[in-house]
N, C-alpha and C. Protein backbone atom coordinates (compact mmCIF):
# COMPACT_ATOMS: atom_id res chain seq x y z
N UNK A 1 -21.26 8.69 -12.30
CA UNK A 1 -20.82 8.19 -13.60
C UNK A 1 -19.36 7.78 -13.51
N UNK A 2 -18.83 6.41 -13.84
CA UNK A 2 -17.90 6.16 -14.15
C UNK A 2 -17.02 7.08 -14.81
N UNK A 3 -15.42 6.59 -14.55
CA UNK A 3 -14.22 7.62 -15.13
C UNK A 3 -14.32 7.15 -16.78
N UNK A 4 -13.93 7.66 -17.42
CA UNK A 4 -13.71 6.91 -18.76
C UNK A 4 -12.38 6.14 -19.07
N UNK A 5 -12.46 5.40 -19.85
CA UNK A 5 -11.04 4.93 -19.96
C UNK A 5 -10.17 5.68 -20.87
N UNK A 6 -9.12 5.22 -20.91
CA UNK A 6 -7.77 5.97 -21.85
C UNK A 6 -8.31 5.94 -23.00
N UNK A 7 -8.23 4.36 -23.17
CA UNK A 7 -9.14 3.85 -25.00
C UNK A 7 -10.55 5.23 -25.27
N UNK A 8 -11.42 5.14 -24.05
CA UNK A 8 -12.59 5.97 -24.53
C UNK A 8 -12.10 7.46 -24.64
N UNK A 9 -11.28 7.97 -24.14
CA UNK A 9 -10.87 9.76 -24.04
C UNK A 9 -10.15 9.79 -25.18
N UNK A 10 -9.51 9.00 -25.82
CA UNK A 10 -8.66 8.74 -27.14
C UNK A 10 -9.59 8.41 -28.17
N UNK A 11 -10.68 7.70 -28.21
CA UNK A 11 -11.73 7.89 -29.58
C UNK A 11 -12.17 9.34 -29.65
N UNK A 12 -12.75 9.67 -28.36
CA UNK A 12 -13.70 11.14 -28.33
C UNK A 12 -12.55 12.12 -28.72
N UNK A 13 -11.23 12.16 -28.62
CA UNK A 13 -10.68 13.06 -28.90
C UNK A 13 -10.31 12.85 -30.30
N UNK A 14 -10.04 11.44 -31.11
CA UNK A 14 -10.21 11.58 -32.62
C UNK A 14 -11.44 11.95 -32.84
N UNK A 15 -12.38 11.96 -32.71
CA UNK A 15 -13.76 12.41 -32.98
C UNK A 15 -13.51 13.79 -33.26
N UNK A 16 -13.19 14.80 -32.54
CA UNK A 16 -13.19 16.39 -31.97
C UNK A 16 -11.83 16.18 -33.24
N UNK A 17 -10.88 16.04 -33.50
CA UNK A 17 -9.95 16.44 -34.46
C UNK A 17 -10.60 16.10 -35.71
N UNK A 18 -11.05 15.30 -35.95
CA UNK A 18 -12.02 14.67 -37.63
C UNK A 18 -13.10 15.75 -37.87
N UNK A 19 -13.33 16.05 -36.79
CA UNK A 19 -14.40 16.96 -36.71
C UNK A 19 -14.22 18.56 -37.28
N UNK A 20 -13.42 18.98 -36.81
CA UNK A 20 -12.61 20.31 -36.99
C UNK A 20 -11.68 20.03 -37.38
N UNK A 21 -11.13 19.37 -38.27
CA UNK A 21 -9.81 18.84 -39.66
C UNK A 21 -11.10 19.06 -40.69
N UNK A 22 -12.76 18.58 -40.91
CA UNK A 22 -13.51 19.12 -41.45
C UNK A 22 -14.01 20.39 -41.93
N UNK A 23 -14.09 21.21 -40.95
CA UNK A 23 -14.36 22.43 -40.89
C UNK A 23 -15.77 22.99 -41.32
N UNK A 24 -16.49 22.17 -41.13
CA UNK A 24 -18.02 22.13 -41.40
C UNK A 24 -18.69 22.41 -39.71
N UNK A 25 -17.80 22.83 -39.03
CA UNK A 25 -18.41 23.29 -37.44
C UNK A 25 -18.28 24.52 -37.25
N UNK A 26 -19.78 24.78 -37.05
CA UNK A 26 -19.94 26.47 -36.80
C UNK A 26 -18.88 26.78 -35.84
N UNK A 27 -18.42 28.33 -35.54
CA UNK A 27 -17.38 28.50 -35.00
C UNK A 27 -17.15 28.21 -33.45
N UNK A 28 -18.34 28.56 -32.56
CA UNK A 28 -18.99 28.34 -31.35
C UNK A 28 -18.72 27.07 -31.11
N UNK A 29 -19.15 26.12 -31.14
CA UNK A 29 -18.96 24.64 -31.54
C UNK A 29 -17.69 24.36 -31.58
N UNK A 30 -16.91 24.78 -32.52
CA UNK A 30 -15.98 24.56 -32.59
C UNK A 30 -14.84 24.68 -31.61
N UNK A 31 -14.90 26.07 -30.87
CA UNK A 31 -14.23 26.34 -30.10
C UNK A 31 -14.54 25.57 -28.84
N UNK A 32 -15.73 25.24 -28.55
CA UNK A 32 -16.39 24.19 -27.84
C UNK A 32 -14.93 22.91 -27.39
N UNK A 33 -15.37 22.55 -29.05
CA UNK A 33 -14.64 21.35 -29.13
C UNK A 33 -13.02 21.56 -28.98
N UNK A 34 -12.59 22.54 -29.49
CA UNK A 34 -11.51 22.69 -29.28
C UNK A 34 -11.05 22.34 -28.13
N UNK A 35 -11.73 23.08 -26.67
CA UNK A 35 -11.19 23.39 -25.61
C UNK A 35 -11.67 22.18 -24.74
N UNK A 36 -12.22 21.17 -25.50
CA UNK A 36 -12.61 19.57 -24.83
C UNK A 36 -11.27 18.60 -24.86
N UNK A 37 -11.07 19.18 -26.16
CA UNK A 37 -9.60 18.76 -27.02
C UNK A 37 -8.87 18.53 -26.33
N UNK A 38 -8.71 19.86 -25.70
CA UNK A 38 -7.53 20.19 -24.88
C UNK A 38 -7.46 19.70 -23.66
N UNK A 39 -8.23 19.66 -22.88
CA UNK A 39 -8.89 19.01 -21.79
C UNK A 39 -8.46 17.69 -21.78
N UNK A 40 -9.17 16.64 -22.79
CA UNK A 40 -8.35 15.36 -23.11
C UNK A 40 -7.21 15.23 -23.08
N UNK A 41 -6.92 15.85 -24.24
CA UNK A 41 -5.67 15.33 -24.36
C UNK A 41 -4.57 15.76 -23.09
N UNK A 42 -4.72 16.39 -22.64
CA UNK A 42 -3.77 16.65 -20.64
C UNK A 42 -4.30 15.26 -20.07
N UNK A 43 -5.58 14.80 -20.12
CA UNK A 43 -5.93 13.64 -19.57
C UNK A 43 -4.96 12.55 -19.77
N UNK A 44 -5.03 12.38 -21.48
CA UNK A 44 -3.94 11.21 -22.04
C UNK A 44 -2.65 11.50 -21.33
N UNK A 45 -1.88 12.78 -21.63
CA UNK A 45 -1.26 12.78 -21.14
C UNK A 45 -0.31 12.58 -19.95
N UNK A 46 -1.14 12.69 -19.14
CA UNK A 46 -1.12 12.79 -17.29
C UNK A 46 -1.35 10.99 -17.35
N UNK A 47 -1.93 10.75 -18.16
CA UNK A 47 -2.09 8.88 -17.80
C UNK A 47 -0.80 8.35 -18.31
N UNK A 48 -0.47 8.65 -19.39
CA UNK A 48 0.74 8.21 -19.84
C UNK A 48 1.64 8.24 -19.05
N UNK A 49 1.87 9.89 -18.85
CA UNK A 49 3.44 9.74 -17.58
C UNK A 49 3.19 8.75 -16.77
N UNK A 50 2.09 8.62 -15.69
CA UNK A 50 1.81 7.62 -15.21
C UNK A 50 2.11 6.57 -15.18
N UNK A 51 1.74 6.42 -16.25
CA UNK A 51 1.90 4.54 -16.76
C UNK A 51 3.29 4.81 -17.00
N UNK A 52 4.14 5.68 -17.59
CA UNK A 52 5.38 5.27 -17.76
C UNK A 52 6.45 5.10 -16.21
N UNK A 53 5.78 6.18 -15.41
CA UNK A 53 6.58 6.24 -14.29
C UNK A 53 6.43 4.85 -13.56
N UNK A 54 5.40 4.30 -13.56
CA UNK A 54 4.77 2.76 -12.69
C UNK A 54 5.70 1.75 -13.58
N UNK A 55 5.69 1.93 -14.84
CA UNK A 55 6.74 1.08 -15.76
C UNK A 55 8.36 1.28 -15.25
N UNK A 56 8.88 2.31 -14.96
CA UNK A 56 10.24 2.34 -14.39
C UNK A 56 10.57 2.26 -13.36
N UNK A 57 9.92 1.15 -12.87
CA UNK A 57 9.99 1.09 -11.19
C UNK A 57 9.86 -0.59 -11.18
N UNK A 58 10.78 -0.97 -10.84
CA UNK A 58 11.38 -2.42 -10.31
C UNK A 58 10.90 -2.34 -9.10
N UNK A 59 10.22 -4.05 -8.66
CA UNK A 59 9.81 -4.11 -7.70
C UNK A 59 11.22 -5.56 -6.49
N UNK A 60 11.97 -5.47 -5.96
CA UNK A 60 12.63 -5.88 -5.30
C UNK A 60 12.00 -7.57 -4.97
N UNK A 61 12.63 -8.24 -4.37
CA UNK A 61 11.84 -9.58 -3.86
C UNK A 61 11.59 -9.12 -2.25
N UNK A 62 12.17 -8.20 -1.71
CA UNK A 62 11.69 -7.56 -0.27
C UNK A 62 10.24 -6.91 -0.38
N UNK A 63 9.81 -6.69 -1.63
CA UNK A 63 8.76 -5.62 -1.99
C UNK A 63 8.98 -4.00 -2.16
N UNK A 64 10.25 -3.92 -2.33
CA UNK A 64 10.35 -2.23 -2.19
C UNK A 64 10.53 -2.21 -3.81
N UNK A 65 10.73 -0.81 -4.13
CA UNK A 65 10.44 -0.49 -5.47
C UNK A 65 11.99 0.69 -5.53
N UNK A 66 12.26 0.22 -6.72
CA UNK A 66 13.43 0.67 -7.15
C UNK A 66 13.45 1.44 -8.64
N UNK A 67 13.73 2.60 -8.52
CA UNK A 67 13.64 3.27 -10.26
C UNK A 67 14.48 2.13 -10.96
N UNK A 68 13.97 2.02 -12.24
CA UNK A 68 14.62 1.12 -13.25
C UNK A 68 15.79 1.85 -13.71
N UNK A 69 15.61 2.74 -13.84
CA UNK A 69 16.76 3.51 -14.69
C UNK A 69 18.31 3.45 -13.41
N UNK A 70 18.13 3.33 -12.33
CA UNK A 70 19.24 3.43 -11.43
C UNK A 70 19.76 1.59 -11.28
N UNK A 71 18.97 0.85 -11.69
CA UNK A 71 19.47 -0.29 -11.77
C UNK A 71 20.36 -0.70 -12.29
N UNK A 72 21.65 -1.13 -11.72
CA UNK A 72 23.04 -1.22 -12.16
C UNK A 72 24.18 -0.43 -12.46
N UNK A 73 23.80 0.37 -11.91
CA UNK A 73 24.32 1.90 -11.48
C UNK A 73 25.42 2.14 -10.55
N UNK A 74 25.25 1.15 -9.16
CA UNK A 74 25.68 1.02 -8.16
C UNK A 74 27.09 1.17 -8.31
């Protein structure tokens, strides 16, 4: 089975908060969901840094890669 995407781990995890912001989920269940929650959302998370760290990185015309933040620093 395919990975899911960011977009898809980010609906299923509004799903699981709408869900239990309800409170119409037996407790079992709930805690279920809770701890899916949690699970996700480290997912989002861990993608984000990601994507932000790949975002602060200048790529040179040699091809080497340079943190953005040290650019002009020198």
């Amino acid at each position: 089975m395919a990975e899911k995407t960011f977009e898809e781990n980010l609906v299923e995890l509004e799903k699981i908060v709408n869900q239990l912001e309800k409170g119409d989920v037996p407790l079992e269940e709930a805690i279920a969901q809770f701890e899916t929650g949690v699970k996700l959302s480290k997912q989002l998370q861990n993608t984000l840094q990601n994507a932000q760290q790949s975002l602060t990185k200048i790529v040179a015309e040699d091809g080497t890669m340079t943190d953005f933040s040290a650019e002009g620093q020198a």
